[in-house]
Protein backbone atom coordinates (compact mmCIF):
# COMPACT_ATOMS: atom_id res chain seq x y z
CA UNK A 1 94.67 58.64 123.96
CA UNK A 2 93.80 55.01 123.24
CA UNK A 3 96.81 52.81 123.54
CA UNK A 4 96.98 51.67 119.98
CA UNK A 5 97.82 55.17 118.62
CA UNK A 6 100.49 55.57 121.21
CA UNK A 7 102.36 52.66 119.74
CA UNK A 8 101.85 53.89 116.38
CA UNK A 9 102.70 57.23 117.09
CA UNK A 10 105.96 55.72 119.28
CA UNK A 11 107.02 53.45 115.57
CA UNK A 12 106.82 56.23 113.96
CA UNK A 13 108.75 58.26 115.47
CA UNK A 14 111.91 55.74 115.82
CA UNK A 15 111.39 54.81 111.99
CA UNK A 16 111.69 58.85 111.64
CA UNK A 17 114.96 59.30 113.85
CA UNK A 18 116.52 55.96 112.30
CA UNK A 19 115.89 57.30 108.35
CA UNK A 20 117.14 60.54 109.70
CA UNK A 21 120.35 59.33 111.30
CA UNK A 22 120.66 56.83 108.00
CA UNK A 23 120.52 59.86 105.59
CA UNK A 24 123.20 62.02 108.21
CA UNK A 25 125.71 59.26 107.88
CA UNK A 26 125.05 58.61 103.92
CA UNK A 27 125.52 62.42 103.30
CA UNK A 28 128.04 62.59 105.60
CA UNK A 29 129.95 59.74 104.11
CA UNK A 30 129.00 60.84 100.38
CA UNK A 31 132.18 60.52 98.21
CA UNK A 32 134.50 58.03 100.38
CA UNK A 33 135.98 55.16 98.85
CA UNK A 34 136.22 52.44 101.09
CA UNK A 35 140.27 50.93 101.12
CA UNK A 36 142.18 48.16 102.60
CA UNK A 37 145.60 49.79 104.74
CA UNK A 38 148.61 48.51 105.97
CA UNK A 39 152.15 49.92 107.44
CA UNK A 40 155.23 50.49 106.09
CA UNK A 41 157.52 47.94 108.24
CA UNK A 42 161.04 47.77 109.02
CA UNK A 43 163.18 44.27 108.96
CA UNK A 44 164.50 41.55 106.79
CA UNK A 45 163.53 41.15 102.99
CA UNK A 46 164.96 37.91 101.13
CA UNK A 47 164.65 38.02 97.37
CA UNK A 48 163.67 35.05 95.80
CA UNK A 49 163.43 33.41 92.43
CA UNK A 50 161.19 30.32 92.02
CA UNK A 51 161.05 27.96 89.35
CA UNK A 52 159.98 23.70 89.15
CA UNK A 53 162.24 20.88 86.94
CA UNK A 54 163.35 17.71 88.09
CA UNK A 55 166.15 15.69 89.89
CA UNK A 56 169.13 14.42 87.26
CA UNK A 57 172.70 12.92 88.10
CA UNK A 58 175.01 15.33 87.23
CA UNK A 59 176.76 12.86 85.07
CA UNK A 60 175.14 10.08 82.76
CA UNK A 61 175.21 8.13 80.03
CA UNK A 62 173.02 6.68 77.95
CA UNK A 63 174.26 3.83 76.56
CA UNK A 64 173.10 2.66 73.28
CA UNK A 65 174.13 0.08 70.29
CA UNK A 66 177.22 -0.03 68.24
CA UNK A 67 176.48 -3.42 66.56
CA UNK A 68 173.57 -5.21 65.22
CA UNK A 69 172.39 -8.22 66.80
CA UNK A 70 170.99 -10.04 69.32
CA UNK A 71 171.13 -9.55 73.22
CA UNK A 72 172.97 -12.98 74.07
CA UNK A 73 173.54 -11.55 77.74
CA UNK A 74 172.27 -9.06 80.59
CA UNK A 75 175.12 -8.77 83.62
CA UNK A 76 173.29 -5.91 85.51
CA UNK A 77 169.60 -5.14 86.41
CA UNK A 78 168.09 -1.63 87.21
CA UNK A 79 168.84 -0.28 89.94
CA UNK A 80 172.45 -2.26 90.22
CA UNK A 81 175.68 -0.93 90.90
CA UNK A 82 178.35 -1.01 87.84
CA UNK A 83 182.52 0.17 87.84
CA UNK A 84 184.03 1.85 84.80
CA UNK A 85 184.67 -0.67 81.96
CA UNK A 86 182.23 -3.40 83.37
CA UNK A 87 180.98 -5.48 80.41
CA UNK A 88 177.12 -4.97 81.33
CA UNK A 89 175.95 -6.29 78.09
CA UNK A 90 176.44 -8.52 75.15
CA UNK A 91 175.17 -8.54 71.62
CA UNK A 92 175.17 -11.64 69.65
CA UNK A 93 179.14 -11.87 67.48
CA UNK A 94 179.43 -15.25 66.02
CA UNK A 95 180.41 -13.72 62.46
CA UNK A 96 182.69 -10.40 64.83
CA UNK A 97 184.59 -13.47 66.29
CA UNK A 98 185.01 -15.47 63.44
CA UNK A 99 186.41 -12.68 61.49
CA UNK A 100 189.22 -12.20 64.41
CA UNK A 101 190.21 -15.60 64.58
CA UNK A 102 190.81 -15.74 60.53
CA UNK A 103 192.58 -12.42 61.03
CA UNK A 104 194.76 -13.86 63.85
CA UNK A 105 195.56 -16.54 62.07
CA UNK A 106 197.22 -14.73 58.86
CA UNK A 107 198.63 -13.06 61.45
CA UNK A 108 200.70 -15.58 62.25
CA UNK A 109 201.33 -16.62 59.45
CA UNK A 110 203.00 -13.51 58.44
CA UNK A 111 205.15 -13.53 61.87
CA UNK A 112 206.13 -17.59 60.61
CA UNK A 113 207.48 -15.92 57.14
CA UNK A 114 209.22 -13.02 58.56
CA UNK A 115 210.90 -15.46 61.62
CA UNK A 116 211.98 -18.05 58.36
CA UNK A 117 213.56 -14.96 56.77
CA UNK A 118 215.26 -13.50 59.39
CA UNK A 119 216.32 -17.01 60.54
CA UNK A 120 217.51 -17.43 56.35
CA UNK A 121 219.30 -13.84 56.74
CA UNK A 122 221.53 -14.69 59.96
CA UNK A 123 222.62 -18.04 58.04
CA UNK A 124 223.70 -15.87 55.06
CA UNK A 125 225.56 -13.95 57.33
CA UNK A 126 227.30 -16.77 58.71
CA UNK A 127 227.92 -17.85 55.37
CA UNK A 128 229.33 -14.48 54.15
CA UNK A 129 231.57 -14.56 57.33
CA UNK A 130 233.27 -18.06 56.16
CA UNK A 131 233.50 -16.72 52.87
CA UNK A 132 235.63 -13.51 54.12
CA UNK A 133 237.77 -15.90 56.27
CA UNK A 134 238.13 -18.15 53.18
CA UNK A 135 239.37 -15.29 50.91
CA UNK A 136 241.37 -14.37 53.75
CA UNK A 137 243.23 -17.68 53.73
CA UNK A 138 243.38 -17.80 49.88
CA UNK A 139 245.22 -13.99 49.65
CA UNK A 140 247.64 -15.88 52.10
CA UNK A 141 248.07 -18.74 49.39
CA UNK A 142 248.55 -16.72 46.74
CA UNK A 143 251.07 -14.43 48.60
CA UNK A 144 253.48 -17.76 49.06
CA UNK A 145 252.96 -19.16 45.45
CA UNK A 146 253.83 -15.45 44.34
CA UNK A 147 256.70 -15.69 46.30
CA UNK A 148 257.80 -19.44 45.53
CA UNK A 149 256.97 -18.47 41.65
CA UNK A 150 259.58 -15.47 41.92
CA UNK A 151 261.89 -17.66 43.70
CA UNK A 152 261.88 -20.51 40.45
CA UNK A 153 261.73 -17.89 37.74
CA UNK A 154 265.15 -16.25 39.04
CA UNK A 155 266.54 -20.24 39.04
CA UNK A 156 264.96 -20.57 36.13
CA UNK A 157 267.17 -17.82 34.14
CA UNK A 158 270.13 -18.57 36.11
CA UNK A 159 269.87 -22.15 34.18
CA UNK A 160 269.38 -23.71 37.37
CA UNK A 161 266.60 -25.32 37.26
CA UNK A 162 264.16 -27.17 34.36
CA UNK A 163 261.83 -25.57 32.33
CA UNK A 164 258.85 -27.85 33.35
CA UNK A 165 259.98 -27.15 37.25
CA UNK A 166 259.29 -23.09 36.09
CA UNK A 167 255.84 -23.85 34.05
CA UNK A 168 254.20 -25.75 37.45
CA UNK A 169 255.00 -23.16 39.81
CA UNK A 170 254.00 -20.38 36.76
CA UNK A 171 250.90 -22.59 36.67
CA UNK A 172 250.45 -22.73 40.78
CA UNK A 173 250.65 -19.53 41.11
CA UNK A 174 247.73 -18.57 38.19
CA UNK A 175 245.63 -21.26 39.52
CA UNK A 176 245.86 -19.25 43.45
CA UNK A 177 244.77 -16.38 41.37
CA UNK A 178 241.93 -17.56 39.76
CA UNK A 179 240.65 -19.39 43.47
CA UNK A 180 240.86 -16.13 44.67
CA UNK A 181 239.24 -14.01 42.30
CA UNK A 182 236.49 -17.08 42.23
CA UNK A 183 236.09 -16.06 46.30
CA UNK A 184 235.99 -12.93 45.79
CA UNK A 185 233.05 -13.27 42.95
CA UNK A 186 230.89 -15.97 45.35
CA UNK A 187 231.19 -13.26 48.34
CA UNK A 188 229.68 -10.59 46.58
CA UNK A 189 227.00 -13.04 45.19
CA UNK A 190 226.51 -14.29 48.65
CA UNK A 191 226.16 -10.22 50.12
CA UNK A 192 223.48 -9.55 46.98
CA UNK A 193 221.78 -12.81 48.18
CA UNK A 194 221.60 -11.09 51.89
CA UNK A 195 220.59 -8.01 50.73
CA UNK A 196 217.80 -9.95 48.67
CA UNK A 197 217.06 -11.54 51.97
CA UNK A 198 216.91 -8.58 54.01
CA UNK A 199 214.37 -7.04 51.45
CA UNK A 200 212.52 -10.03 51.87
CA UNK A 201 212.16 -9.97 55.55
CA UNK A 202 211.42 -5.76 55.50
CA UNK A 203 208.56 -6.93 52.90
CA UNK A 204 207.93 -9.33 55.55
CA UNK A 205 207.53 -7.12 58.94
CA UNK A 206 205.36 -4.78 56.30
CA UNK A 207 202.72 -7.75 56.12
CA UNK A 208 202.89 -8.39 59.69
CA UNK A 209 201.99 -4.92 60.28
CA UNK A 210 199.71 -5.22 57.98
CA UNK A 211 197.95 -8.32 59.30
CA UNK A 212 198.33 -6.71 62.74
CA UNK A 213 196.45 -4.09 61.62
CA UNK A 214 193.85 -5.51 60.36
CA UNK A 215 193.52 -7.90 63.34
CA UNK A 216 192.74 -4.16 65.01
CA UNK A 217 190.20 -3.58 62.91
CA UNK A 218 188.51 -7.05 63.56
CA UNK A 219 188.98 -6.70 67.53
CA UNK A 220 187.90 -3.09 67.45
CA UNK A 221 184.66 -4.32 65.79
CA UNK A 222 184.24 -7.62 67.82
CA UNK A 223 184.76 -5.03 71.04
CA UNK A 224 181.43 -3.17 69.29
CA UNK A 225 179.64 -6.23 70.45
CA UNK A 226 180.43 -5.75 73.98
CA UNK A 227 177.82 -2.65 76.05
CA UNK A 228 181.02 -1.25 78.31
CA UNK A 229 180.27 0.89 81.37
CA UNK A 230 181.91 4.51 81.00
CA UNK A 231 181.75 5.08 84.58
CA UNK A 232 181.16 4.20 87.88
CA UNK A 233 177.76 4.36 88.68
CA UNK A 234 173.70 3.11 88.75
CA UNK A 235 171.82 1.78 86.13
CA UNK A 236 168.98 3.97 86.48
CA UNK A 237 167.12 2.67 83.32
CA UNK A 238 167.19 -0.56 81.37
CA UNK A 239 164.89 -0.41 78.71
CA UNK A 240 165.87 -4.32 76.32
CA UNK A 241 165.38 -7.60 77.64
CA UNK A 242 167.64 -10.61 76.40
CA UNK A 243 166.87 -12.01 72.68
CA UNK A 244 165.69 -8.67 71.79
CA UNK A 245 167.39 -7.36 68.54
CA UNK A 246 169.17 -3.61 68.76
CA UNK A 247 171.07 -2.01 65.55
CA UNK A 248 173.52 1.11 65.49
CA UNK A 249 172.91 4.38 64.96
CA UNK A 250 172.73 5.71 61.16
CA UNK A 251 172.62 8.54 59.72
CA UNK A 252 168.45 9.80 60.42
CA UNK A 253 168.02 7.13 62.60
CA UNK A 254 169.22 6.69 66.46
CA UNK A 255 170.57 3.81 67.54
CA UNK A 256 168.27 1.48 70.00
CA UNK A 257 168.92 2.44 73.65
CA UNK A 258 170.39 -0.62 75.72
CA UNK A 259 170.55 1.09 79.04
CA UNK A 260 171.23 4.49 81.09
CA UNK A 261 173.89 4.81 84.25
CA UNK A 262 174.39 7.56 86.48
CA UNK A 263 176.54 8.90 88.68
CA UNK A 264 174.71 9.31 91.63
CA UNK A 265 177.46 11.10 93.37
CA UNK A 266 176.71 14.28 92.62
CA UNK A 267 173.08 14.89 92.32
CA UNK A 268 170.95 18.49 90.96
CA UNK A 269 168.10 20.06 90.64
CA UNK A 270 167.54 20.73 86.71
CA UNK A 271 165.28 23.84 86.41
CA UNK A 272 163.80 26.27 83.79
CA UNK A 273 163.81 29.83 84.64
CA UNK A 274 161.62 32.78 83.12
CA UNK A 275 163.68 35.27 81.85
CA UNK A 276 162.86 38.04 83.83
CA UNK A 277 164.28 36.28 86.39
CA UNK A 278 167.70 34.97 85.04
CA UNK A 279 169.69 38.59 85.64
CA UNK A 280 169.28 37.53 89.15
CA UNK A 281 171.18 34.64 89.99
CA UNK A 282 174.43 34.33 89.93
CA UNK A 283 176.82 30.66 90.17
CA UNK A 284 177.02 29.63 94.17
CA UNK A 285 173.62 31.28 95.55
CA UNK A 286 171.81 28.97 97.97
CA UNK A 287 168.84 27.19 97.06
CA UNK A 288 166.01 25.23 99.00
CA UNK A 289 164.79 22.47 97.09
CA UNK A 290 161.69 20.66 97.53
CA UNK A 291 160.62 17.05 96.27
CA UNK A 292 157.08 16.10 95.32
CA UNK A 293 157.60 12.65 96.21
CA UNK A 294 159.24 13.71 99.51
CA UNK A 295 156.85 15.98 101.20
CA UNK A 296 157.78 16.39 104.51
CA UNK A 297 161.64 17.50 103.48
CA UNK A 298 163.34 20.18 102.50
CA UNK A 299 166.93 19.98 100.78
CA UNK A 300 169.71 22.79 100.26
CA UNK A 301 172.16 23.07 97.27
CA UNK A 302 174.02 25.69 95.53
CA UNK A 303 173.98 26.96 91.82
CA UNK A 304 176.17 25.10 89.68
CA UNK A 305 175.42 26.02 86.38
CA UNK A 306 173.47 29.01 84.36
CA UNK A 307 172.22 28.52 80.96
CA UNK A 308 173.71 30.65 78.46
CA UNK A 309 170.79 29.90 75.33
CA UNK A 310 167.13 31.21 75.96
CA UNK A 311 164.92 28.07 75.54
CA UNK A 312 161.60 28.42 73.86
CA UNK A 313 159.22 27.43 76.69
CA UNK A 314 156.30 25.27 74.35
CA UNK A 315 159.44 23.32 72.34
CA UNK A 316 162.60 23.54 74.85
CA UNK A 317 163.85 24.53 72.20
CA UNK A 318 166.85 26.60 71.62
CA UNK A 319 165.21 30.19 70.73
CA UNK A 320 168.45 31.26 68.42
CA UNK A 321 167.91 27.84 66.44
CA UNK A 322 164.36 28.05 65.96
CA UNK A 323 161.84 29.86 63.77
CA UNK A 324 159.32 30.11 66.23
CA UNK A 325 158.61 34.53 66.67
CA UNK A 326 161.21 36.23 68.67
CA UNK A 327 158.37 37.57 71.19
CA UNK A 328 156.98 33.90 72.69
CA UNK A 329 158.35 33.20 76.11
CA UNK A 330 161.08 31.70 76.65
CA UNK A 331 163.41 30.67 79.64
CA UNK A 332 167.08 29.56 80.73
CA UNK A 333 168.08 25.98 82.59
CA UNK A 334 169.83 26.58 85.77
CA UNK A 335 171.35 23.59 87.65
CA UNK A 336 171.32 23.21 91.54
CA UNK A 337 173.46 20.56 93.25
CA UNK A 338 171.88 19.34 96.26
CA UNK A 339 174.55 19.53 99.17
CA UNK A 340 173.24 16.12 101.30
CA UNK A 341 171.10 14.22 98.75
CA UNK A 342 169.19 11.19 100.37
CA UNK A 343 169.76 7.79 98.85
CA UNK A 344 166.12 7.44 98.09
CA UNK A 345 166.31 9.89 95.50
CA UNK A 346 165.72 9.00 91.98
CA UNK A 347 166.47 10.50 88.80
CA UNK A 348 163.02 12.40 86.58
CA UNK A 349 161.68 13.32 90.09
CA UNK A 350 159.49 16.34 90.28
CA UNK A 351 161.25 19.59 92.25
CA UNK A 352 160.54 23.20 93.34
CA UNK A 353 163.46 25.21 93.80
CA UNK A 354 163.84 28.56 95.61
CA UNK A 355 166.87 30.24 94.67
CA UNK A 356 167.90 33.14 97.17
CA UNK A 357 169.05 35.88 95.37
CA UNK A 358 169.44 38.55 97.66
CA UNK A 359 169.05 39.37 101.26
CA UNK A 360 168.61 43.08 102.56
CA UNK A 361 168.36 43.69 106.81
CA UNK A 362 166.84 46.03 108.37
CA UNK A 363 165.43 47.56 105.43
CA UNK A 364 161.90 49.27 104.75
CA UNK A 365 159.08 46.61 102.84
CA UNK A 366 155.42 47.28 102.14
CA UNK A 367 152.99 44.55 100.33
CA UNK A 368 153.82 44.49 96.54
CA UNK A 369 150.40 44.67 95.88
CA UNK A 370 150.31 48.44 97.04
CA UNK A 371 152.59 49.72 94.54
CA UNK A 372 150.89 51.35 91.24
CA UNK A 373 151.80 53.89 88.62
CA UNK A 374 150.45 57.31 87.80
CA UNK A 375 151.40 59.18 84.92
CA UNK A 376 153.23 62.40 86.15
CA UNK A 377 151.08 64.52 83.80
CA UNK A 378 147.73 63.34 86.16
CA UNK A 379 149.56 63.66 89.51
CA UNK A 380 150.38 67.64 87.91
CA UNK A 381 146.88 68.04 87.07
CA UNK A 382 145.01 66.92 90.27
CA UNK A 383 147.78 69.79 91.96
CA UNK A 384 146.89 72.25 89.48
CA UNK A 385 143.01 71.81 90.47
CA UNK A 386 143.99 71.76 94.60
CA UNK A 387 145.76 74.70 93.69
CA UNK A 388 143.34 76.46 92.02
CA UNK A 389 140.72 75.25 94.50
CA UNK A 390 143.16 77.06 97.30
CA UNK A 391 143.85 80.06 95.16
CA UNK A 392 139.87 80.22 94.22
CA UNK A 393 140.85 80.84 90.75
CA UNK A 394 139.36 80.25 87.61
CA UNK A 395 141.32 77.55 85.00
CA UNK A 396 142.39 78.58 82.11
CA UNK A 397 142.31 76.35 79.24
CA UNK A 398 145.59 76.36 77.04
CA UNK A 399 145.22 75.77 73.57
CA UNK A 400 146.97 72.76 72.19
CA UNK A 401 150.18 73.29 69.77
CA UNK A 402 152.49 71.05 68.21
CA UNK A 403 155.10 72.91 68.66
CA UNK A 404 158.49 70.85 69.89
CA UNK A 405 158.36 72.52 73.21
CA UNK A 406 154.65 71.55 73.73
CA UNK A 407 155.38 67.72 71.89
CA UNK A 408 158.44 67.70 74.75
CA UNK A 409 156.20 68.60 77.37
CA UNK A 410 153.52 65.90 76.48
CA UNK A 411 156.02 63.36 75.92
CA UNK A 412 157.36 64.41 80.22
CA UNK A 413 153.62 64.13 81.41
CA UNK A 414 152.96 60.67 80.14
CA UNK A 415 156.09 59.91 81.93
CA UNK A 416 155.25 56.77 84.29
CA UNK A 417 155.46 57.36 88.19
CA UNK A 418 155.91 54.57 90.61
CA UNK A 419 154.42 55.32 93.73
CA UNK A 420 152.13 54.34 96.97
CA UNK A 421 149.16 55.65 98.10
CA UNK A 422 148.99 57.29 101.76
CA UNK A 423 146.30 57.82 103.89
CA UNK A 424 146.76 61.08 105.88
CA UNK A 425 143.74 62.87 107.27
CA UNK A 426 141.14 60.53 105.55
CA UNK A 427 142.79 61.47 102.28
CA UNK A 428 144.63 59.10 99.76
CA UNK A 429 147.68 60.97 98.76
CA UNK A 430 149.89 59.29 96.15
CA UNK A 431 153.60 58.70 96.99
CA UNK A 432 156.59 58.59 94.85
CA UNK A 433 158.97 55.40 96.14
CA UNK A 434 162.42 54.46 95.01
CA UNK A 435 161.95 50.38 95.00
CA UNK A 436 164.90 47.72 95.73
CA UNK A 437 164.44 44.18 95.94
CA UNK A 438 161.22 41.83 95.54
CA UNK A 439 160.37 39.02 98.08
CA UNK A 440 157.86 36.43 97.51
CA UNK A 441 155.19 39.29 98.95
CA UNK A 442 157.00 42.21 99.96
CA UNK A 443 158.82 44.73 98.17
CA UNK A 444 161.97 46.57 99.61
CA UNK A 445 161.32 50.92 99.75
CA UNK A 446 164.54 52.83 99.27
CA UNK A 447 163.13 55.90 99.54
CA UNK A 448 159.60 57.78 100.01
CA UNK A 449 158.60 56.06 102.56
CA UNK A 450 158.81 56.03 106.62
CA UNK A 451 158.42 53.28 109.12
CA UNK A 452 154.90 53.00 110.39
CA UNK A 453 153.07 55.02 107.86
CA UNK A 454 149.70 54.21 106.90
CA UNK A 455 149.18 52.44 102.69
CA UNK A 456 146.48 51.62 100.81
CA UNK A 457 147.06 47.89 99.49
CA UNK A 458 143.54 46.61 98.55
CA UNK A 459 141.69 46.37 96.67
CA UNK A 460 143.40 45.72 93.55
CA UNK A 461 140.91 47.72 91.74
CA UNK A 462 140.57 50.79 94.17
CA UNK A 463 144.15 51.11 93.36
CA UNK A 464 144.25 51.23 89.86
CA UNK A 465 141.50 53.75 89.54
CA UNK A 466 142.33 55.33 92.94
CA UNK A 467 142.57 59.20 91.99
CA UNK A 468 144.85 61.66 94.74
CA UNK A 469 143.06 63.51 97.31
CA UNK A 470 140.17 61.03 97.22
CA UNK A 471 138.24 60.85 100.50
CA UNK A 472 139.14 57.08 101.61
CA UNK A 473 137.33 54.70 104.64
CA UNK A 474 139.30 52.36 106.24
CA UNK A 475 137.73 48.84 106.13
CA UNK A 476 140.41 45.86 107.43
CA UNK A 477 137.79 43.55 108.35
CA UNK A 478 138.28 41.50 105.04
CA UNK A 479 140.82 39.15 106.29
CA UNK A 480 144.05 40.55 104.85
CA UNK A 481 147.14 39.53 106.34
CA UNK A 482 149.58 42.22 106.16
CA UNK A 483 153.47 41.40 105.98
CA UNK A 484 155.60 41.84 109.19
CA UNK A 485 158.53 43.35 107.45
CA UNK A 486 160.45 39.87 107.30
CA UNK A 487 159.70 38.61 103.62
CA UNK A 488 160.88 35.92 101.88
């Protein structure tokens, strides 16, 4: 035989035993669905919940205009340090003042008239106390011409004495009378005179309060004028330059914004949370908090502060106040304090905080990715046909009813199951799991599941569709990094 048609008889005969060992493996291979597996592992799962916001003081102030005018003077500058009631700004008050120093001037005024009138009342009672001690002497007067007038009358109508000698003492004595009853009469003129006074200087201290009063008014105004500092802190924004014009607040109208201080003493983390999430964390769980701006650090704080009003996540919103449909997502603001803050840090900066919510040792965790659901009606069904495969019986088809027993048992098989899938024997055998806590990957198994066993976790689609007692074929070359067990 000529060389040639040994080589083509030789080709031949490999490209026969190569398509005949192709078409053993494809029929032997017919029907296997080719999976991704990992192991059920043992060790620590940490629960976390994620969410992005930015750095804030926990106390500020935006300070804004209470008077119209001018800027006249800046004391600070961004970024300075202020102490609580520093005048930091002043508006222009040339009419504020002038109204205070009329004001202060009626005011004393008023204090000159009431000093005149209470100077006015002690002379009246000096006067009324002469008076007393010069009725006082004239009682005494009258009380010796009484007695020299009884004296002369009982001379008189013995015939011992004149008539004329009797008529001048008669006439004495009437004339003490009538200088006492004319004391008596100027007293109690001179006591309505002080009570008239003491009116006077009661009407007085009234306008004195009154001007006092008023000068309030007109130094609680010209105080308007004045931007105070509330607090100790940082002026962390300073939005008007000097000469520029601010007004007050009104009713629809804010007023212009003169600057913003901080407290930069106690520094957080101001985040939005989904609100799947929110049941989760609790006030004091640890957080890790990561800065845009600072890379190559990491910061820990503590929750401070859980929202109790869902906020509409495309307004901010609050959902209860809005009209916006009840079904759009919405989340709650949870604040962080940071536990060491650097003094670089700067309020609006972007964050990512990782709130720890739970931590579970030694503890059994699979790939979340594996888990999927089955209705328990199909899981029944696929053991009704193994069943029937083992038995070698024939099916019988039930006719449908809608009877409440049949209703009841339709309603149990479309009854969700949570489960895993298993590989045993080349097989995929679904697995019913009790499921804890979630970790950024891994999912905590409470029950259904052994350490070491062999799960299907890819692909995503297999899964879904994946049918128990399907023929599986392990490929892991795909690059899929399976968790250790120790999950954050």
């Amino acid at each position: 035989m000529k060389t040639k048609w040994k080589v083509t008889i030789g080709i031949f005969v490999l490209v026969a035993i190569a398509g005949g060992t192709f078409a053993s493996i494809r029929y032997r291979n017919r029907g296997l669905i080719e999976v991704q597996t990992g192991t059920a592992n043992r060790g620590t799962l940490v629960a976390l919940v994620s969410a992005s916001g930015e750095i804030k003081p926990r106390t500020y102030t935006n300070l804004a205009a209470n008077a119209q005018g001018r800027i006249v003077e800046l004391s600070v500058a961004e970024g300075d340090h202020v102490r609580k009631g520093q005048v930091v700004a002043k508006v222009e008050s040339v009419q504020a003042v002038a109204d205070v120093e009329s004001q202060r001037a009626n005011h004393a005024q008023a204090e000159a008239d009431l000093a005149a009138a209470e100077v006015g009342l002690r002379v009246q009672d000096d006067n009324l106390a002469v008076q007393q001690a010069t009725i006082e002497r004239t009682k005494s007067q009258v009380s010796m011409s009484k007695t020299n007038f009884d004296r002369i009358a009982n001379q008189w109508e013995g015939g011992l004495i004149a008539k004329q000698e009797y008529d001048r003492s008669k006439n004495d004595y009437e004339q003490q009378q009538l200088g006492l009853r004319t004391d008596e009469l100027r007293l109690q003129q001179m006591r309505s005179q002080r009570a008239q006074t003491a009116a006077s200087i009661a009407s007085s201290q009234r306008r004195v309060a009154q001007a006092q009063a008023q000068l309030d008014r007109y130094l609680d105004i010209l105080a308007k004028y004045d931007v105070i500092s509330p607090l100790d802190g940082v002026v962390t924004n300073l939005p008007v330059r000097i000469g520029e014009t601010v007004v007050p607040g009104v009713q629809n109208s804010a007023a212009s914004a003169v600057m913003t201080i901080a407290d930069m003493s106690l520094i957080t983390a101001e985040v939005k949370i989904d609100e799947t999430d929110i049941v989760n964390v609790k006030l004091g769980e640890m957080a890790t908090i990561t800065i845009d701006a600072l890379t190559d650090q990491t910061f820990t704080g503590h929750v401070i502060e859980i929202g109790n009003s869902a906020l509409l996540r495309s307004s901010g919103a609050v959902a209860s106040s809005s009209s916006t449909s009840s079904t759009e997502a919405k989340d709650f603001k949870v604040v962080i304090a940071l536990d060491s803050p650097p003094a670089s840090l700067r309020p609006g900066l972007s964050c990512t905080v990782k709130i720890t919510t739970a931590t579970h040792n030694d503890v059994i965790s699979i790939p979340i990715q594996a888990l999927t659901v089955r209705q328990k009606g199909d899981l029944e069904s696929v053991q009704a046909d193994r069943d029937r495969k083992a038995n070698k019986t024939t099916a019988v088809t039930e006719k449908s009813s809608n009877s409440p027993i049949d209703l009841d048992k339709q309603k149990a098989a479309r009854e969700e199951v949570i489960g895993v899938f298993v590989v045993a024997n080349g097989v995929a055998e679904f697995r019913p799991v009790e499921t804890g806590i979630s970790g950024a990957t891994n999912i905590e198994i409470k029950k259904g599941l052994q350490p070491g066993e062999e799960i299907i976790i890819g692909g995503y689609q297999v899964i879904r569709t994946l049918r128990p007692g399907a023929k599986v074929t392990i490929n892991n070359s795909s690059g899929v990094v399976i968790g250790n067990g120790s999950q954050g």
